[in-house]
Every structure is written in structure tokens, then in C-alpha cells.
C-alpha atoms as a PDB file:
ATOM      1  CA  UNK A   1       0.000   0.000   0.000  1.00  0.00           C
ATOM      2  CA  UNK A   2       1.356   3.259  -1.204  1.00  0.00           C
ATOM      3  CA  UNK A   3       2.623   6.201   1.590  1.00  0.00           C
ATOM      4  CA  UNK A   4       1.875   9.569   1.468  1.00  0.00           C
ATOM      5  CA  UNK A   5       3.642  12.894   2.885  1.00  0.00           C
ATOM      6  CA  UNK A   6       2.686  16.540   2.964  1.00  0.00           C
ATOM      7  CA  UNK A   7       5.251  16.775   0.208  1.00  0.00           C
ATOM      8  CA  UNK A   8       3.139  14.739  -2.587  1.00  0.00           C
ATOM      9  CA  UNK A   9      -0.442  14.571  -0.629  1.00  0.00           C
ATOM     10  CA  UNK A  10      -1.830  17.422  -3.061  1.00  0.00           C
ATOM     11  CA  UNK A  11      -0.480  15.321  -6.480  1.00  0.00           C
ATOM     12  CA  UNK A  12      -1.450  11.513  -5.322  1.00  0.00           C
ATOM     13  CA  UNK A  13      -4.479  12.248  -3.375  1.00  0.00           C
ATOM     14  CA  UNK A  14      -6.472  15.964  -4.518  1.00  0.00           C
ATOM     15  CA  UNK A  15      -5.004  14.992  -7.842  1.00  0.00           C
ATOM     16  CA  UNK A  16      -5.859  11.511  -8.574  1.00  0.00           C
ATOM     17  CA  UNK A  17      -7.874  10.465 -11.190  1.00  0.00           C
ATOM     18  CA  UNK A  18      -9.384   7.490  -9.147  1.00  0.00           C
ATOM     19  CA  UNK A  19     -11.277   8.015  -5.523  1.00  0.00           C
ATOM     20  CA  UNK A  20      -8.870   7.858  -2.627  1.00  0.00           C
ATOM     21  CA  UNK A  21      -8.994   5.961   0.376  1.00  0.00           C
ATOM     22  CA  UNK A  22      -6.343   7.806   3.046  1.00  0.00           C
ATOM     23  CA  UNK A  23      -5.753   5.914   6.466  1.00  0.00           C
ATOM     24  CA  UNK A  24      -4.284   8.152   8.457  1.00  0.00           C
ATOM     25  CA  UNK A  25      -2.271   6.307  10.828  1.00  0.00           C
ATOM     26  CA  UNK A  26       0.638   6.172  13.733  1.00  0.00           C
ATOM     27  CA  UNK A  27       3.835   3.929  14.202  1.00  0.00           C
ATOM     28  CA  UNK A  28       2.072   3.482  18.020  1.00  0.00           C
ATOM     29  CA  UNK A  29      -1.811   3.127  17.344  1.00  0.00           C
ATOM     30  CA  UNK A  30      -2.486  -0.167  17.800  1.00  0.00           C
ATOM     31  CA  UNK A  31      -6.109  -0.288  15.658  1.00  0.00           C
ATOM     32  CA  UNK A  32      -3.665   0.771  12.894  1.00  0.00           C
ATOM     33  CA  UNK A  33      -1.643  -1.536  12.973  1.00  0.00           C
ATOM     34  CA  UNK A  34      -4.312  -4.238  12.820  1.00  0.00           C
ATOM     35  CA  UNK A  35      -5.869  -2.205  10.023  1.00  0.00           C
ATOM     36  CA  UNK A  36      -2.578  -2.826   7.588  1.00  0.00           C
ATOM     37  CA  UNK A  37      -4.299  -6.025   6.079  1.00  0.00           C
ATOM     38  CA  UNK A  38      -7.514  -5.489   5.636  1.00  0.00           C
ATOM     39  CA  UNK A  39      -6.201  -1.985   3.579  1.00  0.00           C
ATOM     40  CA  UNK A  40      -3.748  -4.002   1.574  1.00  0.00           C
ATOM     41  CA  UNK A  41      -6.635  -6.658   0.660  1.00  0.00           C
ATOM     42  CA  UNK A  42      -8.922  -3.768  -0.431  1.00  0.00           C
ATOM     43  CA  UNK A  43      -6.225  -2.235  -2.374  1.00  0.00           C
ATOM     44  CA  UNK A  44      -5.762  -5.198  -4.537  1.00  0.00           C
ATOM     45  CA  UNK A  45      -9.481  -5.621  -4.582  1.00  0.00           C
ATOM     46  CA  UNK A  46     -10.751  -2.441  -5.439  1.00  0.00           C
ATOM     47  CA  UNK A  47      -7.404  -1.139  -7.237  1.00  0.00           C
ATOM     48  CA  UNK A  48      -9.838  -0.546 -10.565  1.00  0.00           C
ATOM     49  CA  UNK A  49     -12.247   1.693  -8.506  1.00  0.00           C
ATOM     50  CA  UNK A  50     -10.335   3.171  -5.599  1.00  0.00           C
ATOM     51  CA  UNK A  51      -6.500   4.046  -4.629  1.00  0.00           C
ATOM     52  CA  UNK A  52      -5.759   3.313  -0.226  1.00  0.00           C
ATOM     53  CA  UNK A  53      -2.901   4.888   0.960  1.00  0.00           C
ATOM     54  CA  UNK A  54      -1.116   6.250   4.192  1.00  0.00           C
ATOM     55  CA  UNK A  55      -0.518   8.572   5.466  1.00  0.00           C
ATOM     56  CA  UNK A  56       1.707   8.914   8.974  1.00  0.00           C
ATOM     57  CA  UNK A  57       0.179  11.650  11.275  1.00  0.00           C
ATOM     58  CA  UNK A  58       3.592  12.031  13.279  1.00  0.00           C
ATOM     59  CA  UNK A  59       5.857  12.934  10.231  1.00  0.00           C
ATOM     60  CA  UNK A  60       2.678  14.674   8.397  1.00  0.00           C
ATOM     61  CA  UNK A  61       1.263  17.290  10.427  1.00  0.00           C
ATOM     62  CA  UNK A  62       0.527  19.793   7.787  1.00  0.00           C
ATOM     63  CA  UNK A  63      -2.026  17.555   5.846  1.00  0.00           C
ATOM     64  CA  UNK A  64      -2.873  15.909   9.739  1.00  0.00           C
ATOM     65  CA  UNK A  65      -4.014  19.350  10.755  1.00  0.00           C
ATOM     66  CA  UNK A  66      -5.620  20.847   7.911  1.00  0.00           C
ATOM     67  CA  UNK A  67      -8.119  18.114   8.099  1.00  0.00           C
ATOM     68  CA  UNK A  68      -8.479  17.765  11.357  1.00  0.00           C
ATOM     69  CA  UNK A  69      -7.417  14.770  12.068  1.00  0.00           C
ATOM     70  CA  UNK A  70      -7.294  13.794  15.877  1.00  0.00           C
ATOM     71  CA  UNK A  71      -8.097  10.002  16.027  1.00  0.00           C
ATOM     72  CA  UNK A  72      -6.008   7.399  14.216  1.00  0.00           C
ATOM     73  CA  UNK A  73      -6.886   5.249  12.680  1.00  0.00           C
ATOM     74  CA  UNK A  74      -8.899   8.240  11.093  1.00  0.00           C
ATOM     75  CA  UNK A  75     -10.027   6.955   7.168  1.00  0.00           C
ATOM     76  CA  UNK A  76     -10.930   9.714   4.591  1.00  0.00           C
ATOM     77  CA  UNK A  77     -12.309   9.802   1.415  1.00  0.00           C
ATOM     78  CA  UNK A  78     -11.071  11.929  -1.424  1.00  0.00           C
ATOM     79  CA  UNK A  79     -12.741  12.375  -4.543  1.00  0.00           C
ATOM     80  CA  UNK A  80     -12.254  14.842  -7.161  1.00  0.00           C
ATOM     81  CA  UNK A  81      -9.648  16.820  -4.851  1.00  0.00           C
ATOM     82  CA  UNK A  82     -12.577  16.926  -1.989  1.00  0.00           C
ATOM     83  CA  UNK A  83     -12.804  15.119   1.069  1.00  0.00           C
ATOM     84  CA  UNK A  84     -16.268  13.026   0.466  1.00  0.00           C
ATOM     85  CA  UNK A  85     -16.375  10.504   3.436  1.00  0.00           C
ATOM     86  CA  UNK A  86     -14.874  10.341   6.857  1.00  0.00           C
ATOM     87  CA  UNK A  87     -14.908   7.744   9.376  1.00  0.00           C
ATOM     88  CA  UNK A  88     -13.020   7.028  12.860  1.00  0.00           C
ATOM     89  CA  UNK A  89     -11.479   3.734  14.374  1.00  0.00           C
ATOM     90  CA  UNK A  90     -10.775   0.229  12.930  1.00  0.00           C
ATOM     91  CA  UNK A  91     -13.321  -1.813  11.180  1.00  0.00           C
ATOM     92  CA  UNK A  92     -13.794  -5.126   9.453  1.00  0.00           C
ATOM     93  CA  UNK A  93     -13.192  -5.176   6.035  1.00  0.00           C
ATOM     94  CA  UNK A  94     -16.660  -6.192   4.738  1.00  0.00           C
ATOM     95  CA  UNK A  95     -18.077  -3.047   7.276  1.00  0.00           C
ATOM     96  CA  UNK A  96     -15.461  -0.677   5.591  1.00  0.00           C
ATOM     97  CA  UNK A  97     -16.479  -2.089   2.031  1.00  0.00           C
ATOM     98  CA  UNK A  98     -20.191  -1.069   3.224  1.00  0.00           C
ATOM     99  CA  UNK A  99     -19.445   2.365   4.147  1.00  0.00           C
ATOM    100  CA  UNK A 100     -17.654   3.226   0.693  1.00  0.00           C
ATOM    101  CA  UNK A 101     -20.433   1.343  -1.520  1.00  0.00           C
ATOM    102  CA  UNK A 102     -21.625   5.225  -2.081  1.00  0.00           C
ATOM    103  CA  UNK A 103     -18.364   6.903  -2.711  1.00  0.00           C
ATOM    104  CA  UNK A 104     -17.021   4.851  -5.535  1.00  0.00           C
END
């Protein structure tokens, strides 16, 4: 699953053609970690109709504070440049798949 930083957030994220999926996510969050699979399955799955990426709130805090992020594992969804969908904590994968029937 691709990273992002503050550095490229505006080019593979605001500027993608497909929807985005961002996790953002912490080195210490537990829920993240256990998150990591279920992100990477749905990235292969869905790679057609939506791009998942990361994005580390510790080494990111321009794009962490702009949207307001204060939860992790915080999951937002970009499309056309705009944030679309947001949604706190970790979550089965077929729960997550639910939530972004809408959005893609």
C-alpha cells in the first residue's frame, strides 16, 4: 500500500484520477496496525475503482491538521480533490467495504 507525505499529498491524493482511500495512521496506534491487512486486501481488490494509501500523522502534520485529524486510525475519502467521506477507528473489512459502496 502506497505512503503519502505533505510533500506529494496534493499530487497523489487531490489529484488523482481514481477516488482515494487515506488511512491516516501512527507507528504506536495499535487499531492501525491491525488495520494494515484489511487496507492491503482492499487495495488489490478495489485497485480498478479506488487508490488506499497512508498517510503517517507524526511525520505529516501539515495535511494531519488541515483536516483535522485527531483520532487514528482516522479513514478519509477523497474524490475529485474533496474530502467526500470520513470515518473514525478500525473496522472489518466487509463493514469498511459497506461504508464506501456510495463513494465509488
Amino acid at each position: 500500500m502506497a505512503e503519502v507525505t505533505d510533500t506529494d499529498f496534493e499530487t497523489e491524493v487531490l489529484g488523482s484520477e481514481l477516488p482515494v482511500l487515506v488511512e491516516f495512521t501512527a507507528d504506536w496506534c495499535p487499531p492501525c496496525r491491525q488495520m494494515g491487512p484489511v487496507l492491503t486486501a482492499l487495495a488489490a481488490e478495489e485497485s480498478e475503482r479506488l487508490k488506499v494509501v497512508q498517510l503517517d500523522v507524526d511525520t505529516n502534520p501539515l495535511t494531519t491538521n488541515a483536516y483535522k485529524v485527531l483520532s487514528m486510525p482516522t479513514f478519509m475519502v477523497f474524490r475529485g480533490g474533496e474530502p467526500v467521506r470520513s470515518m473514525v477507528g478500525a473496522r472489518p473489512k466487509r463493514r469498511l467495504l459497506e461504508e464506501l459502496t456510495d463513494v465509488l
